[in-house]
N, C-alpha and C. Protein backbone atom coordinates (compact mmCIF):
# COMPACT_ATOMS: atom_id res chain seq x y z
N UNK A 1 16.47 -0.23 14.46
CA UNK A 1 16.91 -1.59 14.23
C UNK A 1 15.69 -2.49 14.07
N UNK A 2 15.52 -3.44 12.78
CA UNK A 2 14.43 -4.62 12.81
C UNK A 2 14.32 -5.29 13.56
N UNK A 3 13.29 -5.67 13.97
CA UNK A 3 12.96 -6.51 15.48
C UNK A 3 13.20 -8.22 15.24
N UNK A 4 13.06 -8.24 13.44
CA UNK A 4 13.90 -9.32 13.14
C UNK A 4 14.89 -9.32 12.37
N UNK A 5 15.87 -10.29 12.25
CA UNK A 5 17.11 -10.62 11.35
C UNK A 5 16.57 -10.05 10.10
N UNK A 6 17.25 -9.34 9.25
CA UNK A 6 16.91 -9.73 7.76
C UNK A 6 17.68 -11.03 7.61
N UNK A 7 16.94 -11.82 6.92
CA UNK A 7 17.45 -12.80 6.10
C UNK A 7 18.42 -13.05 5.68
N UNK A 8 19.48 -13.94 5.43
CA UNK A 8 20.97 -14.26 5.15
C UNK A 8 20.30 -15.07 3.59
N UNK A 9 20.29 -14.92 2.20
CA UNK A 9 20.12 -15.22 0.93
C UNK A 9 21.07 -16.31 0.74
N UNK A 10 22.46 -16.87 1.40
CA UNK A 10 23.53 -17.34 0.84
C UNK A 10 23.22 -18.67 0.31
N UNK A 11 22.24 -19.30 0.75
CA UNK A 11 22.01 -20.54 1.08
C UNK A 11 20.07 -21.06 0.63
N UNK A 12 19.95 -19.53 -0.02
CA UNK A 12 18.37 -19.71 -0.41
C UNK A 12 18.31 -20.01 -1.91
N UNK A 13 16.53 -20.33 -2.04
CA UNK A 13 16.64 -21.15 -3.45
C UNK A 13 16.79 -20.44 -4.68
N UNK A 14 17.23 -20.63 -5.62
CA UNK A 14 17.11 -19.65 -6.86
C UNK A 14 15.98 -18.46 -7.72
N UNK A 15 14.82 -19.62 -6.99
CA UNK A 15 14.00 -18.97 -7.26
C UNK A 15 13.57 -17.68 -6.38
N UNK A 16 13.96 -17.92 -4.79
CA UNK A 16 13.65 -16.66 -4.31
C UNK A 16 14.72 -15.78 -4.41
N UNK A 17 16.28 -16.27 -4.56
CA UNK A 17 17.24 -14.95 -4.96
C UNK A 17 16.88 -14.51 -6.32
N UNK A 18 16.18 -14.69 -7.08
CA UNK A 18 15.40 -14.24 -7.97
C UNK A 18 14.08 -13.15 -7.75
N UNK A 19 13.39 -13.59 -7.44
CA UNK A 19 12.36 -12.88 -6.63
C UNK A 19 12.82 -11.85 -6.40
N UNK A 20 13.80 -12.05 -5.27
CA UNK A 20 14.07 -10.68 -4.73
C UNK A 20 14.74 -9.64 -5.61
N UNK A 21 15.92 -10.22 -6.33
CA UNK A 21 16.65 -9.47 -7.47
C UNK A 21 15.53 -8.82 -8.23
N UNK A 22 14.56 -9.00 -8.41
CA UNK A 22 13.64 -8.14 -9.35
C UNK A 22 12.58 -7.24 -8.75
N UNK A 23 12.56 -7.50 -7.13
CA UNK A 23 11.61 -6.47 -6.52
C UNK A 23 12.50 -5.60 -6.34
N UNK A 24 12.11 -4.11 -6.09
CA UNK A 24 13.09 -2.90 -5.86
C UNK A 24 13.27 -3.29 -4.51
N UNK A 25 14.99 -2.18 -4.32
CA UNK A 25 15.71 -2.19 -3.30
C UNK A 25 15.06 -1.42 -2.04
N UNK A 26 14.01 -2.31 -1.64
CA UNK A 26 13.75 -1.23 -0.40
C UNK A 26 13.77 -2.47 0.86
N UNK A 27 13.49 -2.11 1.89
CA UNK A 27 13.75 -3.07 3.38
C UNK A 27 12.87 -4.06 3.50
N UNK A 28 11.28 -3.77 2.89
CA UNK A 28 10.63 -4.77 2.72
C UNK A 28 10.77 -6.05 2.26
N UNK A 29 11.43 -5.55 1.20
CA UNK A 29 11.52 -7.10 0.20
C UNK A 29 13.01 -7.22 0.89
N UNK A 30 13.35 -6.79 1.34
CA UNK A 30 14.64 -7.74 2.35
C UNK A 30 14.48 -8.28 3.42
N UNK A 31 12.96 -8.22 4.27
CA UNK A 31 12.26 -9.00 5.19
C UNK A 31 11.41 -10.14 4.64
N UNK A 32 10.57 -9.71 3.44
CA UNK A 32 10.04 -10.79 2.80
C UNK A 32 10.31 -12.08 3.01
N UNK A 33 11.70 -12.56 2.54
CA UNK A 33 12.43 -13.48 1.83
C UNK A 33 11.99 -14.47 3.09
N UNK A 34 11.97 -14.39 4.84
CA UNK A 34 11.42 -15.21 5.73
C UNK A 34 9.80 -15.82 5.57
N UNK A 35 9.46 -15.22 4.52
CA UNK A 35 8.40 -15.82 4.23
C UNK A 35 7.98 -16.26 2.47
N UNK A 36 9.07 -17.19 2.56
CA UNK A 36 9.74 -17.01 1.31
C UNK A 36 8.66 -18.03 0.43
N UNK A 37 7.81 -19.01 0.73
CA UNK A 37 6.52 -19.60 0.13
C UNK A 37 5.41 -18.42 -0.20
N UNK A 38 5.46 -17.53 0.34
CA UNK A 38 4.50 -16.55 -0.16
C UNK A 38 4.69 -14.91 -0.59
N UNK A 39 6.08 -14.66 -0.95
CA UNK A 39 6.65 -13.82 -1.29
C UNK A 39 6.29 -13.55 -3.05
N UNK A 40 5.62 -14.90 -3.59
CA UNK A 40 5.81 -14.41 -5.08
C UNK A 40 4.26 -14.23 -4.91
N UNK A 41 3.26 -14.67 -4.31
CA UNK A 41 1.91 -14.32 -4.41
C UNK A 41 1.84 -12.87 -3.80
N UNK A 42 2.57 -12.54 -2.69
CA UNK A 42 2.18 -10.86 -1.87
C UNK A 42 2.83 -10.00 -3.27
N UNK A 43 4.05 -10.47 -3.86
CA UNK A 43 4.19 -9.27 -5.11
C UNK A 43 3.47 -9.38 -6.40
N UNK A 44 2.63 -10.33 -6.61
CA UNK A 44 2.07 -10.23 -7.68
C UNK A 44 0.51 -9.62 -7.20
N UNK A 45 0.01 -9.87 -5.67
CA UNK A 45 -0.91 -8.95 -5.64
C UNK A 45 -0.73 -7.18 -5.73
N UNK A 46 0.52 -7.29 -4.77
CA UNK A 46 0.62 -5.47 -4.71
C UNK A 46 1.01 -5.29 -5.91
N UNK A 47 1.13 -5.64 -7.08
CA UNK A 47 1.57 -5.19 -8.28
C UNK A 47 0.28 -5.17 -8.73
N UNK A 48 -0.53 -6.09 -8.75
CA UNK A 48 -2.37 -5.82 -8.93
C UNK A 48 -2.69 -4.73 -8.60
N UNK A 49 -2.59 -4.78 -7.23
CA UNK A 49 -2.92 -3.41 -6.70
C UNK A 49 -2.82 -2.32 -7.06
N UNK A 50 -1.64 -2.28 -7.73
CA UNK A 50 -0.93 -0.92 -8.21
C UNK A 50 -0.52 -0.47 -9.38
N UNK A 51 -1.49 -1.86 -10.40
CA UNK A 51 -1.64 -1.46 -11.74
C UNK A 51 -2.28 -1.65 -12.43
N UNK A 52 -3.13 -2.91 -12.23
CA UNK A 52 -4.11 -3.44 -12.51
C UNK A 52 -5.64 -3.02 -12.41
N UNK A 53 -5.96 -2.75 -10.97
CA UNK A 53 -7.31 -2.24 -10.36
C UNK A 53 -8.44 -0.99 -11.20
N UNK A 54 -9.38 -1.25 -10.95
CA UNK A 54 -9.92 0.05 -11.96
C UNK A 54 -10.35 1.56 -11.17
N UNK A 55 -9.64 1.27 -9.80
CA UNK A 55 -10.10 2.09 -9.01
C UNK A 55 -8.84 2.89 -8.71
N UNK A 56 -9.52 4.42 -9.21
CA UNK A 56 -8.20 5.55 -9.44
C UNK A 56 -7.15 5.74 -8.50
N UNK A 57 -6.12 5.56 -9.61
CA UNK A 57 -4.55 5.55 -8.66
C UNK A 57 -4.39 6.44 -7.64
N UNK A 58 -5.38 7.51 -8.05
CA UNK A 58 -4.83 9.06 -7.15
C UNK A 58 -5.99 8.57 -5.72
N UNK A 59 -7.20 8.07 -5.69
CA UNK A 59 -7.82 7.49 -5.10
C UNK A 59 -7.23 6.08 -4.24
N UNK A 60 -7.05 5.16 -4.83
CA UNK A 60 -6.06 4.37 -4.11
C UNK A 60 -5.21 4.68 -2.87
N UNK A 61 -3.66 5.93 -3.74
CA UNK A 61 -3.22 6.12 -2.84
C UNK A 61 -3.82 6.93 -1.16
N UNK A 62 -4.53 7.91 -1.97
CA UNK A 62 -4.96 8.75 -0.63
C UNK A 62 -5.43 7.22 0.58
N UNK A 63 -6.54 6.09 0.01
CA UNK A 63 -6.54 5.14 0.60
C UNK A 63 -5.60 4.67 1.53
N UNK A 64 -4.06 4.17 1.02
CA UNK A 64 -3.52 3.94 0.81
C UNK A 64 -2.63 4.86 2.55
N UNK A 65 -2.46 5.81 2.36
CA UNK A 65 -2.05 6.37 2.51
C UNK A 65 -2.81 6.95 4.60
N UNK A 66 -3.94 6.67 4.06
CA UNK A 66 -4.74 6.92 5.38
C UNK A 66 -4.48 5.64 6.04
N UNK A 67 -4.76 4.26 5.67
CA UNK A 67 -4.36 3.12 6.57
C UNK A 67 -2.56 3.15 6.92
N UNK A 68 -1.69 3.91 6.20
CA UNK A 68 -0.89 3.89 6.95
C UNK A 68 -0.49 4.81 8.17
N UNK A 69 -1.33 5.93 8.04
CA UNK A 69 -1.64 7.14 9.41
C UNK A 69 -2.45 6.28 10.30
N UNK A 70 -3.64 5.68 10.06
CA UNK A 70 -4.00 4.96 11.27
C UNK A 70 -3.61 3.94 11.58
N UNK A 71 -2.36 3.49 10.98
CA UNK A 71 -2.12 1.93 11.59
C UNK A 71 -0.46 2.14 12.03
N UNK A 72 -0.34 3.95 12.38
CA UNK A 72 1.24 4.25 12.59
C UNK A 72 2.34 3.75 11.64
N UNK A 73 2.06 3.42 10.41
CA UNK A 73 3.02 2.94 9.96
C UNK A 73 3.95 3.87 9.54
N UNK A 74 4.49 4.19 9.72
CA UNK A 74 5.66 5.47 9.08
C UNK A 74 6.40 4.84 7.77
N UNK A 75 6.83 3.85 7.88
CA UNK A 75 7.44 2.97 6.33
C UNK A 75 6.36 3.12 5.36
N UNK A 76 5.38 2.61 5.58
CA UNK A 76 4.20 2.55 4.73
C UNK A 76 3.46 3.71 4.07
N UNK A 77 4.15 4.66 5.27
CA UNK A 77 3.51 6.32 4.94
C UNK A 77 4.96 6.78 3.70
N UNK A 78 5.84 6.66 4.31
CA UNK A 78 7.20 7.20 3.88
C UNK A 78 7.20 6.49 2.37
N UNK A 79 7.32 5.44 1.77
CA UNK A 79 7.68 5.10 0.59
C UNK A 79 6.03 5.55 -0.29
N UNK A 80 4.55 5.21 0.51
CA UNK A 80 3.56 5.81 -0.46
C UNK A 80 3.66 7.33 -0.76
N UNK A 81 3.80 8.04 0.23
CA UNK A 81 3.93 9.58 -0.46
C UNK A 81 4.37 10.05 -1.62
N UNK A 82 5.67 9.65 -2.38
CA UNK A 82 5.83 10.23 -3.74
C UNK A 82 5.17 9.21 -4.80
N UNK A 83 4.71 8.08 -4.10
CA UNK A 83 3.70 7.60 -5.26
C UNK A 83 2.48 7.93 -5.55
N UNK A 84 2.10 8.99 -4.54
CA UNK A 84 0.72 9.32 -4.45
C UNK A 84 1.03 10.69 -5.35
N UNK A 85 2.29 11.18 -4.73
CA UNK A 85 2.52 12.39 -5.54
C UNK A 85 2.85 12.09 -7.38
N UNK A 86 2.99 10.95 -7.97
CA UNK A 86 3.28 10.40 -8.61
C UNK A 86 2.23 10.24 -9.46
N UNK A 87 1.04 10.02 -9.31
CA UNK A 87 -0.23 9.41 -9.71
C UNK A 87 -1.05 10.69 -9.28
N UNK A 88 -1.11 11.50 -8.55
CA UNK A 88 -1.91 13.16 -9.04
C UNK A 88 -1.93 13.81 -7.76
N UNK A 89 -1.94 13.29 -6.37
CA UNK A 89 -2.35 13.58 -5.19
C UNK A 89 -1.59 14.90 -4.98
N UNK A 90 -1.90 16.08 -3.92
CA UNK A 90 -1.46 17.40 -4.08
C UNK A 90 -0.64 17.15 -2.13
N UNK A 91 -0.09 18.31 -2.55
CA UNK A 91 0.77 18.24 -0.92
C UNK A 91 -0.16 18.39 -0.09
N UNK A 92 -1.04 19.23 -0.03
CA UNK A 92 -1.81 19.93 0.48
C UNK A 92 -2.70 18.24 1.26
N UNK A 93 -3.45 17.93 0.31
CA UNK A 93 -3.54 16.11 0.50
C UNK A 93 -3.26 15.42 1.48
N UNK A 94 -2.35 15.39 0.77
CA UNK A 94 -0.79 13.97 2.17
C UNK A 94 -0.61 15.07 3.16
N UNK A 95 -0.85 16.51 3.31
CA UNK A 95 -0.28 17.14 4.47
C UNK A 95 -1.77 16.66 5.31
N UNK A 96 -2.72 16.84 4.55
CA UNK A 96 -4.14 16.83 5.64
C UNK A 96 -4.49 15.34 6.05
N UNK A 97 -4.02 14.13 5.37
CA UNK A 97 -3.85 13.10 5.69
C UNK A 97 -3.03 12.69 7.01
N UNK A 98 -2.58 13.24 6.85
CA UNK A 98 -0.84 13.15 7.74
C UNK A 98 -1.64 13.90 9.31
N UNK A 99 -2.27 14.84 9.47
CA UNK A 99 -2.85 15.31 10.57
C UNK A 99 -3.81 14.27 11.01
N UNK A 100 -4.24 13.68 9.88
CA UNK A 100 -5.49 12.34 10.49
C UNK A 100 -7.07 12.99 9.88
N UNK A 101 -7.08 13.61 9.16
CA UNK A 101 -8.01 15.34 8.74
C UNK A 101 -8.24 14.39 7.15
N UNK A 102 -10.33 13.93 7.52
CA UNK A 102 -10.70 13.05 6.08
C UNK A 102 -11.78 14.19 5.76
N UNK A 103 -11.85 14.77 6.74
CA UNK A 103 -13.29 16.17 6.16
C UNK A 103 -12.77 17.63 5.52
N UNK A 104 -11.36 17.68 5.14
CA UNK A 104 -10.92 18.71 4.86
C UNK A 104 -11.84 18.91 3.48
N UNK A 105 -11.29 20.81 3.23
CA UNK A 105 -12.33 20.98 2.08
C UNK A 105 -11.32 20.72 0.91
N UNK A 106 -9.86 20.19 0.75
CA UNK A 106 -9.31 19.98 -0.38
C UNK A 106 -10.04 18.59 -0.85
N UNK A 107 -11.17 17.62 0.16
CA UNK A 107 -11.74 16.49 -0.37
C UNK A 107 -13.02 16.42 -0.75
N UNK A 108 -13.26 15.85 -1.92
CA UNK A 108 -15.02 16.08 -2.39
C UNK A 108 -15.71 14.55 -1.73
N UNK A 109 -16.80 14.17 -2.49
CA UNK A 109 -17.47 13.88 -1.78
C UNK A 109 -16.97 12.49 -1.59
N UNK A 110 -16.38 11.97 -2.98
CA UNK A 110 -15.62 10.89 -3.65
C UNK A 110 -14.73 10.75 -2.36
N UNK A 111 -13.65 11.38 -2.39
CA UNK A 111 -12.63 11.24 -1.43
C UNK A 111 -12.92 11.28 0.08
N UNK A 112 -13.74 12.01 0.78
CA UNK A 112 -14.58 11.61 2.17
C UNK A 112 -15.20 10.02 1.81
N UNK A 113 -15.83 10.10 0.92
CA UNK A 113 -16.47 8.72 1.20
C UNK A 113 -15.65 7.12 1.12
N UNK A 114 -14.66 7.37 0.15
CA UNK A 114 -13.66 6.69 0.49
C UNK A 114 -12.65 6.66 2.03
N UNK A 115 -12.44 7.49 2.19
CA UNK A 115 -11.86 8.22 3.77
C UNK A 115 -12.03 7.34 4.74
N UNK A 116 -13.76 7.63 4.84
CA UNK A 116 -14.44 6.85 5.44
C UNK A 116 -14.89 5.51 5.80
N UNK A 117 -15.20 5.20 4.60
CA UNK A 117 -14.79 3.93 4.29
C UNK A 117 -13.77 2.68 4.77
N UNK A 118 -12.19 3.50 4.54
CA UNK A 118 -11.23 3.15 4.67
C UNK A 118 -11.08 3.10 6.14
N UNK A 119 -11.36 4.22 7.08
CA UNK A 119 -11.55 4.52 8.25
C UNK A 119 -12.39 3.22 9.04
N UNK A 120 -13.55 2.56 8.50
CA UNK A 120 -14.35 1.37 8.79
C UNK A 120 -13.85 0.16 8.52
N UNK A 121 -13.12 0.10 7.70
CA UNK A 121 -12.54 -0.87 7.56
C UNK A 121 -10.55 -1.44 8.50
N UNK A 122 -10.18 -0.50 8.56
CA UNK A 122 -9.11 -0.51 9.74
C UNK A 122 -9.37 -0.70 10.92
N UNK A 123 -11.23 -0.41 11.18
CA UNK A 123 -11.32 -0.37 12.67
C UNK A 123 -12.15 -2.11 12.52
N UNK A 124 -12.88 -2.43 11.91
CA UNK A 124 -13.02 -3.35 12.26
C UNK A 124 -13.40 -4.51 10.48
N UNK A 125 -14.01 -5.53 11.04
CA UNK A 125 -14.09 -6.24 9.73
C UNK A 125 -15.24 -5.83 8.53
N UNK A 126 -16.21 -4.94 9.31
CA UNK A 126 -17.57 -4.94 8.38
C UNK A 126 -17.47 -3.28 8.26
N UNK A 127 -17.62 -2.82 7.23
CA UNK A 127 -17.95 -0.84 7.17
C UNK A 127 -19.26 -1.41 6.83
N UNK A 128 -19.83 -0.22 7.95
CA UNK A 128 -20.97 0.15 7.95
C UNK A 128 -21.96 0.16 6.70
N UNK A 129 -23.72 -0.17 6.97
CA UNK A 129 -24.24 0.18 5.63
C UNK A 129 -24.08 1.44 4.94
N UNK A 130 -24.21 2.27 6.32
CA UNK A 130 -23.74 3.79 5.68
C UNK A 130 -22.81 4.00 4.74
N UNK A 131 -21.92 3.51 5.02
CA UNK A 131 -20.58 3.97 4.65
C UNK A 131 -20.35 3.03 2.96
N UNK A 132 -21.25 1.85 2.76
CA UNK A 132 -20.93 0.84 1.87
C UNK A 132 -22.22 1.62 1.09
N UNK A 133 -23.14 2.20 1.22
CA UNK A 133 -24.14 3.27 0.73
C UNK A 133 -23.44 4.38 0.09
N UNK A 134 -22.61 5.00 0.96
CA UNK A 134 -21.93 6.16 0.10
C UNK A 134 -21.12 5.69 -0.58
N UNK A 135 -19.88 5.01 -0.52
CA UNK A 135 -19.33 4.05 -1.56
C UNK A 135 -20.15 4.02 -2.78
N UNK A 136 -20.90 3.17 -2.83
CA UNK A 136 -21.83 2.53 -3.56
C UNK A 136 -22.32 3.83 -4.72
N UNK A 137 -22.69 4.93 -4.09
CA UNK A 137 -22.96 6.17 -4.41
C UNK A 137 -22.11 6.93 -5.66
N UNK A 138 -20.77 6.64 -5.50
CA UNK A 138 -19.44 7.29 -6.05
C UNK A 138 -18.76 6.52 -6.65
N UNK A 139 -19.03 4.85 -6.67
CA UNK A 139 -18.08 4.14 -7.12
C UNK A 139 -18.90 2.73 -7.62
N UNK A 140 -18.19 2.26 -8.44
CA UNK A 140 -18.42 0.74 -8.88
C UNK A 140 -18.55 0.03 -8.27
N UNK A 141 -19.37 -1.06 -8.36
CA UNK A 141 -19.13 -2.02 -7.09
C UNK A 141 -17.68 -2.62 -7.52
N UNK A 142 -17.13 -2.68 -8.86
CA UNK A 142 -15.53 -3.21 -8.66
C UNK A 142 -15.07 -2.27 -8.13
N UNK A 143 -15.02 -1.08 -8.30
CA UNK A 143 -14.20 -0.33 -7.09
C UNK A 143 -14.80 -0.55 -5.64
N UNK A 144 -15.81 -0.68 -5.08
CA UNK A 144 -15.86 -0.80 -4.19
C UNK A 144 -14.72 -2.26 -3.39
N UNK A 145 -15.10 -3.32 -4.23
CA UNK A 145 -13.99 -4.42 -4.07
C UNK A 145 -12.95 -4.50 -3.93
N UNK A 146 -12.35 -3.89 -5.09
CA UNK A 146 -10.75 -3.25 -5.00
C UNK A 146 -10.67 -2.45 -3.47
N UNK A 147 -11.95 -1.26 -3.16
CA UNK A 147 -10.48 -0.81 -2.28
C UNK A 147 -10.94 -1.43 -1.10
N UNK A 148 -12.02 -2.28 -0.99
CA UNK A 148 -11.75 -3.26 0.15
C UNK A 148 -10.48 -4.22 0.02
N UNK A 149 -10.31 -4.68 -0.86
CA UNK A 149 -8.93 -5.93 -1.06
C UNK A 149 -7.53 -4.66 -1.16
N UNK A 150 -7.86 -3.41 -1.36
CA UNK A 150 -6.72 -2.55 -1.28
C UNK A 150 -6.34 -2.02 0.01
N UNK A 151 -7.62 -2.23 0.78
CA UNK A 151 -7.00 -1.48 1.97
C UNK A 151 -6.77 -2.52 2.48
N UNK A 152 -7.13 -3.49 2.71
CA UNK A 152 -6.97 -5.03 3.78
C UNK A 152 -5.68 -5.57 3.01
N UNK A 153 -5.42 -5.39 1.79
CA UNK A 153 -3.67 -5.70 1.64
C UNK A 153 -2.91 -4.73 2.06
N UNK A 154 -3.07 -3.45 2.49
CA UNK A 154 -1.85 -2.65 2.89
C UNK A 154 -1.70 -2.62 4.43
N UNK A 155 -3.21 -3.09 4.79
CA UNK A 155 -3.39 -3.44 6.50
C UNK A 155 -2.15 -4.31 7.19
N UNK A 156 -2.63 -5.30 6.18
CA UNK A 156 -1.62 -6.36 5.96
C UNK A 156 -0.21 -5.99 6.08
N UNK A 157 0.18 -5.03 5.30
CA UNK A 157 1.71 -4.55 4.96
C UNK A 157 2.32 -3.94 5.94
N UNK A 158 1.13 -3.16 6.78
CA UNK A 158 1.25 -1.88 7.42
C UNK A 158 2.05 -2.86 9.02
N UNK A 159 1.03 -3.84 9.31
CA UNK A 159 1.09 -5.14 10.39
C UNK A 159 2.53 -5.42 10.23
N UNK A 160 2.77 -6.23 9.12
CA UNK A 160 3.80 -6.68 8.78
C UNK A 160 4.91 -6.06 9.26
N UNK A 161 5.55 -5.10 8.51
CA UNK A 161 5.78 -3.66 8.69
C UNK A 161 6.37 -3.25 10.26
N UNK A 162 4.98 -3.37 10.52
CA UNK A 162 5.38 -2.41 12.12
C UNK A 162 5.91 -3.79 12.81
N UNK A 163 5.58 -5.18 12.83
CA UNK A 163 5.51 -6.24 13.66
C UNK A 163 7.03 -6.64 13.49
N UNK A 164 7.79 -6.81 12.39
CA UNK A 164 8.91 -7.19 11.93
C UNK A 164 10.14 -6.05 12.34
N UNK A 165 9.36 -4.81 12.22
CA UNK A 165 10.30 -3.24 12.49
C UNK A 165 11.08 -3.11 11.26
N UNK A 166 10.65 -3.50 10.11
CA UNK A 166 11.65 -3.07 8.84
C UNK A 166 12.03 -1.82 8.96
N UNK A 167 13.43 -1.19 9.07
CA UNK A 167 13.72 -0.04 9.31
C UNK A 167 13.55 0.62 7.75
N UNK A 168 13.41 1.94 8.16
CA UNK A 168 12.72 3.39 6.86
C UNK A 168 14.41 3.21 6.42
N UNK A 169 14.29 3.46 5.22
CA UNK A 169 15.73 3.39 4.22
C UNK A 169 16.30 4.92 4.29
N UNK A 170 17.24 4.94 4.03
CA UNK A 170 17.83 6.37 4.44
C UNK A 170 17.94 7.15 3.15
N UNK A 171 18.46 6.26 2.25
CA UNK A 171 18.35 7.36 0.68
C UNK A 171 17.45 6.43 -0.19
N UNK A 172 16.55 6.78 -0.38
CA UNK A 172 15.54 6.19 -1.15
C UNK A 172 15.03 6.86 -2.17
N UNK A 173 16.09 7.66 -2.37
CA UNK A 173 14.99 8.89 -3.37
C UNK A 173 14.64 8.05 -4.70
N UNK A 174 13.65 7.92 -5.20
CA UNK A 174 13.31 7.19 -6.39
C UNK A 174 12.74 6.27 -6.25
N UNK A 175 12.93 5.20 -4.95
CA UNK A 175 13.17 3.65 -4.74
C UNK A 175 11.55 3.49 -4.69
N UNK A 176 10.73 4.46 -3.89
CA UNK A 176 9.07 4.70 -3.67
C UNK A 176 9.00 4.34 -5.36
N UNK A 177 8.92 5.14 -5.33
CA UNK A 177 8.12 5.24 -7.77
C UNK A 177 8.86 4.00 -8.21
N UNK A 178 9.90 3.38 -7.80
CA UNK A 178 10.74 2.05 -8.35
C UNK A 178 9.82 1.48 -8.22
N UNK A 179 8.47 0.90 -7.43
CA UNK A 179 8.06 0.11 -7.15
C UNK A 179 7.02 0.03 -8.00
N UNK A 180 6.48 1.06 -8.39
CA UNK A 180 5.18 1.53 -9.11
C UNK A 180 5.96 1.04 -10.60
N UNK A 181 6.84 1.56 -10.82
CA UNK A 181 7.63 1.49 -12.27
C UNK A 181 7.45 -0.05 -12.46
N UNK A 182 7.95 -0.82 -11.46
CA UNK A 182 8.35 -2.17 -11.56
C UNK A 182 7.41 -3.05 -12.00
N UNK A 183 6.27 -2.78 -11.06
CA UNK A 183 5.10 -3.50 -10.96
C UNK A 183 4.32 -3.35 -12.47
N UNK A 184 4.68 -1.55 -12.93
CA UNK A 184 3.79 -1.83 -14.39
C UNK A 184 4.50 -2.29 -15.98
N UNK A 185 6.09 -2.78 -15.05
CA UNK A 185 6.76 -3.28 -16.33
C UNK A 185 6.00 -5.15 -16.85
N UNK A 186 5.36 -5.18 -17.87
CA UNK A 186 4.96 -6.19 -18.53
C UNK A 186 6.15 -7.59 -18.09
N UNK A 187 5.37 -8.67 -17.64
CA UNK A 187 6.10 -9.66 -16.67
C UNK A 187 5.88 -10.93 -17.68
N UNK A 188 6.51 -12.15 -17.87
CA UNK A 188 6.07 -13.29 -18.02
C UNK A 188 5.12 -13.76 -17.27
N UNK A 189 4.02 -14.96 -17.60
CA UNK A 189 3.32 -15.09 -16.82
C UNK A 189 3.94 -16.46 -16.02
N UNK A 190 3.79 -16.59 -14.74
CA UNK A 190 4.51 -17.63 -14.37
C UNK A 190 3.58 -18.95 -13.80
């Protein structure tokens, strides 16, 4: 059970029963709507996030995917998995993720150093020079940016998330990739 109300729409503005009508059907965007002044900026970033960025999707998610193992999010874990599987990531992957396991040998140097990375940045505000060295090493400094603003928005989600108790959807099959689909359907600009 959510630790808050979802939202009652009957009586909300057009523009956010709008909003919501066009984000996919998952529990999130049915908690959103209480924060309904900043509901159209959080989906036009995670749609950045997740289509925009120049920093690889299959990379992303594993990102992606580790801040929601360390930040317990199970929602956050549960709907990224077939998007990761979606964008190239192997079971094998999300299974060694899922143990908490960033040194496995299915990861090269790219993917540890991101890992890691990601790992420094959940724990506190600054990753290490080390760690912004190996980065630096493997990646762009726009990727490096991105998956700082990628992991500190899903931090975000993950918080959200666990703080609110959006309950995990029961048949969702599809609804994960709905989101990815959604985000890279060409939008008006508003």
């Amino acid at each position: 059970m959510a630790r808050l109300p979802y939202p009652d729409l009957s009586d909300a503005s057009e523009e956010l029963k709008s909003l919501v009508a066009v984000a996919p059907p998952l529990n999130i965007f049915r908690m959103l709507p209480h924060a309904a002044p900043l509901m159209r900026g959080f989906l036009q970033f995670g749609s950045a996030v997740l289509t925009k960025a120049v920093l690889d999707a299959r990379l992303r998610e594993l990102a992606i995917l580790r801040v929601a193992e360390r930040s317990g999010a199970r929602y956050e874990w549960q709907q990224h998995v077939p998007i990761a599987l979606a964008v190239g990531a192997t079971q094998e992957e999300i299974a060694v993720l899922e143990r908490g396991d960033r040194e496995a040998e299915c990861f090269g140097a790219r993917e540890r150093a991101l890992l890691v990375f990601t790992d420094e940045l959940v724990a506190g505000a600054r990753a290490s020079d080390g760690a912004l060295a190996e980065m630096r090493a493997h990646f762009s400094d726009a990727e490096v940016c991105e998956a700082i603003l990628s992991v500190g928005f899903y931090m975000m989600v993950a918080r959200f998330l666990e703080t609110t108790g959006v309950e995990l959807e029961t048949a969702n099959e599809g609804a994960s990739t709905a989101v990815l689909d959604r985000a890279q359907r060409p939008r008006r600009e508003s």
